[in-house]
C-alpha atoms as a PDB file:
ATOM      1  CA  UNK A   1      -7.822  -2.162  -9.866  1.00  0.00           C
ATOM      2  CA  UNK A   2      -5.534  -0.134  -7.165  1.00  0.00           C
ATOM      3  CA  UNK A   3      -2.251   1.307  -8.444  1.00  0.00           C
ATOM      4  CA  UNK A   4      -0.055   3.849  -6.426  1.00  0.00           C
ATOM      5  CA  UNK A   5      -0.231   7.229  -8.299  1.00  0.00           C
ATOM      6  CA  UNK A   6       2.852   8.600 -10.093  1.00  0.00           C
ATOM      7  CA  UNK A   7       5.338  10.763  -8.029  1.00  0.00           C
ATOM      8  CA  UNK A   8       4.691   8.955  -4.707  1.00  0.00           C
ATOM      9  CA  UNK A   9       8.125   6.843  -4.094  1.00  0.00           C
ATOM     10  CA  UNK A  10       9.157   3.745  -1.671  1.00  0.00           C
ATOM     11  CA  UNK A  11      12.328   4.496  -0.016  1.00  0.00           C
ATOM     12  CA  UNK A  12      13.793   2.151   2.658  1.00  0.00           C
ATOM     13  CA  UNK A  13      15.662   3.712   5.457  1.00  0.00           C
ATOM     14  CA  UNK A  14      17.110   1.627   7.586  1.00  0.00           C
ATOM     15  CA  UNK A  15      15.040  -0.932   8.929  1.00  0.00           C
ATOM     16  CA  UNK A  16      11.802   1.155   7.845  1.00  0.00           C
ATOM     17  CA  UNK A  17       9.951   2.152   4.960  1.00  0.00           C
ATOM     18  CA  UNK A  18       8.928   5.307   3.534  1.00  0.00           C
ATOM     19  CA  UNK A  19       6.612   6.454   0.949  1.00  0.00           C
ATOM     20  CA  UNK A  20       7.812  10.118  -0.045  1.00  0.00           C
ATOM     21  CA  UNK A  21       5.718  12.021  -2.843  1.00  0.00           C
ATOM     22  CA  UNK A  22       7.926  14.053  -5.686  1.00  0.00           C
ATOM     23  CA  UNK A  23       7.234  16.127  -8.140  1.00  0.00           C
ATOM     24  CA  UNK A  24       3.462  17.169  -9.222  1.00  0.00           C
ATOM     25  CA  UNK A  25       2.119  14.894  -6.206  1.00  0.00           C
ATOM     26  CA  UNK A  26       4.013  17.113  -3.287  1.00  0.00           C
ATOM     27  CA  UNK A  27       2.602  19.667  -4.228  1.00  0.00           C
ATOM     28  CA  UNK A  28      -0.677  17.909  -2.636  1.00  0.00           C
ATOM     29  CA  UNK A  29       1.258  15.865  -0.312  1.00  0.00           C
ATOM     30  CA  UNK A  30       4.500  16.839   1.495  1.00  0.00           C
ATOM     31  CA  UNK A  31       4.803  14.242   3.914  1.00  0.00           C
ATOM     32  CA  UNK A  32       5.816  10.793   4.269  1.00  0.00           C
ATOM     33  CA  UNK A  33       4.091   7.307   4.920  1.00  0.00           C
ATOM     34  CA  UNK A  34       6.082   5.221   7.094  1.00  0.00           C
ATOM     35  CA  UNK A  35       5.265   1.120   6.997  1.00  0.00           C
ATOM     36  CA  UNK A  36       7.177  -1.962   7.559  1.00  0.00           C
ATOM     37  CA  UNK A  37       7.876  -4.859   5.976  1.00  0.00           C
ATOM     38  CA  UNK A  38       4.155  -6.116   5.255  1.00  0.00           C
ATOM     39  CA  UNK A  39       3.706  -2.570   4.144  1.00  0.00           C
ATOM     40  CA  UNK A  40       6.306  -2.144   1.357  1.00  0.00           C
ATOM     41  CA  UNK A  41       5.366  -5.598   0.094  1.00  0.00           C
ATOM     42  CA  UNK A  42       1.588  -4.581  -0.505  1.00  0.00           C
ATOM     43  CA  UNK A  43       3.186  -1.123  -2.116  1.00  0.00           C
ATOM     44  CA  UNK A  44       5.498  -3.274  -4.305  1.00  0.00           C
ATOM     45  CA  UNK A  45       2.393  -4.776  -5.660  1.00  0.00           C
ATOM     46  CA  UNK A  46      -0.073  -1.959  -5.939  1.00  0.00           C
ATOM     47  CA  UNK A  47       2.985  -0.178  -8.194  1.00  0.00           C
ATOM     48  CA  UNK A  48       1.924  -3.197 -10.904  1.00  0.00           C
ATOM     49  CA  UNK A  49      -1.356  -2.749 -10.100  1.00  0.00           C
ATOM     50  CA  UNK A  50      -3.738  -5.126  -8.353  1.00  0.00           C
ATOM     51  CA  UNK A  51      -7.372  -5.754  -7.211  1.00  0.00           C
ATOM     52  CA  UNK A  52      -8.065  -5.619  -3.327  1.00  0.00           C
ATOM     53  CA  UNK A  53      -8.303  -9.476  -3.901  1.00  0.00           C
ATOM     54  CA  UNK A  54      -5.613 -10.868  -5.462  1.00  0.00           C
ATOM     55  CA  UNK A  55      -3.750  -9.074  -2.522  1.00  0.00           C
ATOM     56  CA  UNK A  56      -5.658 -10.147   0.047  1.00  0.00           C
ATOM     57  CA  UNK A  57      -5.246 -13.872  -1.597  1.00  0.00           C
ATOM     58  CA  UNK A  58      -1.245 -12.322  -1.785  1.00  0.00           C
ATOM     59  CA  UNK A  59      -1.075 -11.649   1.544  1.00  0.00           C
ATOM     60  CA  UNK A  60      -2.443 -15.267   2.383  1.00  0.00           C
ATOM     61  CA  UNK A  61       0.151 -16.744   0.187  1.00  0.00           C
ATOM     62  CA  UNK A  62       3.192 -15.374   2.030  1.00  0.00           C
ATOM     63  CA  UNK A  63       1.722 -15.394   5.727  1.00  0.00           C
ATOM     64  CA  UNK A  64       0.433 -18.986   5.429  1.00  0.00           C
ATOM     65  CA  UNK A  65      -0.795 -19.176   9.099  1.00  0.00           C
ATOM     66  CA  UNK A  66      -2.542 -15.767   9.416  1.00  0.00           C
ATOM     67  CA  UNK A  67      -6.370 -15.834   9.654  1.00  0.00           C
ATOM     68  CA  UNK A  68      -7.668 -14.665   6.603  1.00  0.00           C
ATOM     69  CA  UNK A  69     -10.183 -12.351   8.153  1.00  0.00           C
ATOM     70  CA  UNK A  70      -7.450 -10.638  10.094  1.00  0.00           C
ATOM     71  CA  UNK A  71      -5.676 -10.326   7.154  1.00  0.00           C
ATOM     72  CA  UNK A  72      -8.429  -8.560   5.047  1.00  0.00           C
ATOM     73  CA  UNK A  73      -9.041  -6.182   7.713  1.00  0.00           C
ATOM     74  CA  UNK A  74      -5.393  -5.746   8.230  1.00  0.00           C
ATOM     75  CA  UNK A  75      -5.122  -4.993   3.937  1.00  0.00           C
ATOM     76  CA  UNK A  76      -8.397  -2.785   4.151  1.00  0.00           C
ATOM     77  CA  UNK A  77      -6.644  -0.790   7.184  1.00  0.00           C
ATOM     78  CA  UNK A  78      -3.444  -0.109   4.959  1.00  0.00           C
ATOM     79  CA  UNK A  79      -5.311   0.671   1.798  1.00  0.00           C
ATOM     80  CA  UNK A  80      -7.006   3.736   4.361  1.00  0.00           C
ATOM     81  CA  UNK A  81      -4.110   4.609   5.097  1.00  0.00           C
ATOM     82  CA  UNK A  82      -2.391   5.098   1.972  1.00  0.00           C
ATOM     83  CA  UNK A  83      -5.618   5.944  -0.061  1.00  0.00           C
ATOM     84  CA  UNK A  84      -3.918   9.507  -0.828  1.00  0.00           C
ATOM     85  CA  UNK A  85      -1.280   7.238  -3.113  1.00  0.00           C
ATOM     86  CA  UNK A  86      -3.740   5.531  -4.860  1.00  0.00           C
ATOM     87  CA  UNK A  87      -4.923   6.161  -8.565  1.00  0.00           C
ATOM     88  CA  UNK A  88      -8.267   4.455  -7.923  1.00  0.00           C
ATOM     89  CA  UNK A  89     -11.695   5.912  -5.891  1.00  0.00           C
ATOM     90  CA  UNK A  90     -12.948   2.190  -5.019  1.00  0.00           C
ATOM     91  CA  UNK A  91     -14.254   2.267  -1.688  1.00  0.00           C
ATOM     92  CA  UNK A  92     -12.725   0.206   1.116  1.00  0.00           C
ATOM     93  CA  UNK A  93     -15.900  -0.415   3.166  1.00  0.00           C
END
């Protein structure tokens, strides 16, 4: 299961997103994540908590035409990039 840890926060800003940590987690982070659109909908749903595949199956649900290899790779990519937010040590490999 992947859930976004407590203290990190999904602001929008304009036409962007941003994930700013507060509290206990800036003390180990003090920056911010920037994403888009795609991105704040895959943080919306790791805040409920969600396996790797029921957002990859998600993902396929709202982008009906993308490939669905793309769009695992595309999820797996994100997840990298975010792993600091994330509550759970599965491996993305």
């Amino acid at each position: 299961m992947l859930k976004t840890k407590k203290g990190f926060l999904l602001r929008k800003l304009g036409n962007e997103y941003m994930v700013v940590a507060i509290g206990e987690a800036s003390k180990t982070f003090n920056g911010m994540i920037r994403m888009n659109e795609t991105g704040a909908f895959y943080w919306r749903e790791l805040e409920k908590g969600i396996t790797e595949e029921e957002l990859a199956a998600k993902t396929a649900e709202r982008f009906e035409n993308l490939d669905e290899s793309v769009a695992r790779r595309d999820l797996r990519e994100f997840l990298e990039t975010i792993a600091i937010a994330l509550e759970n040590d599965e491996q993305h490999d």
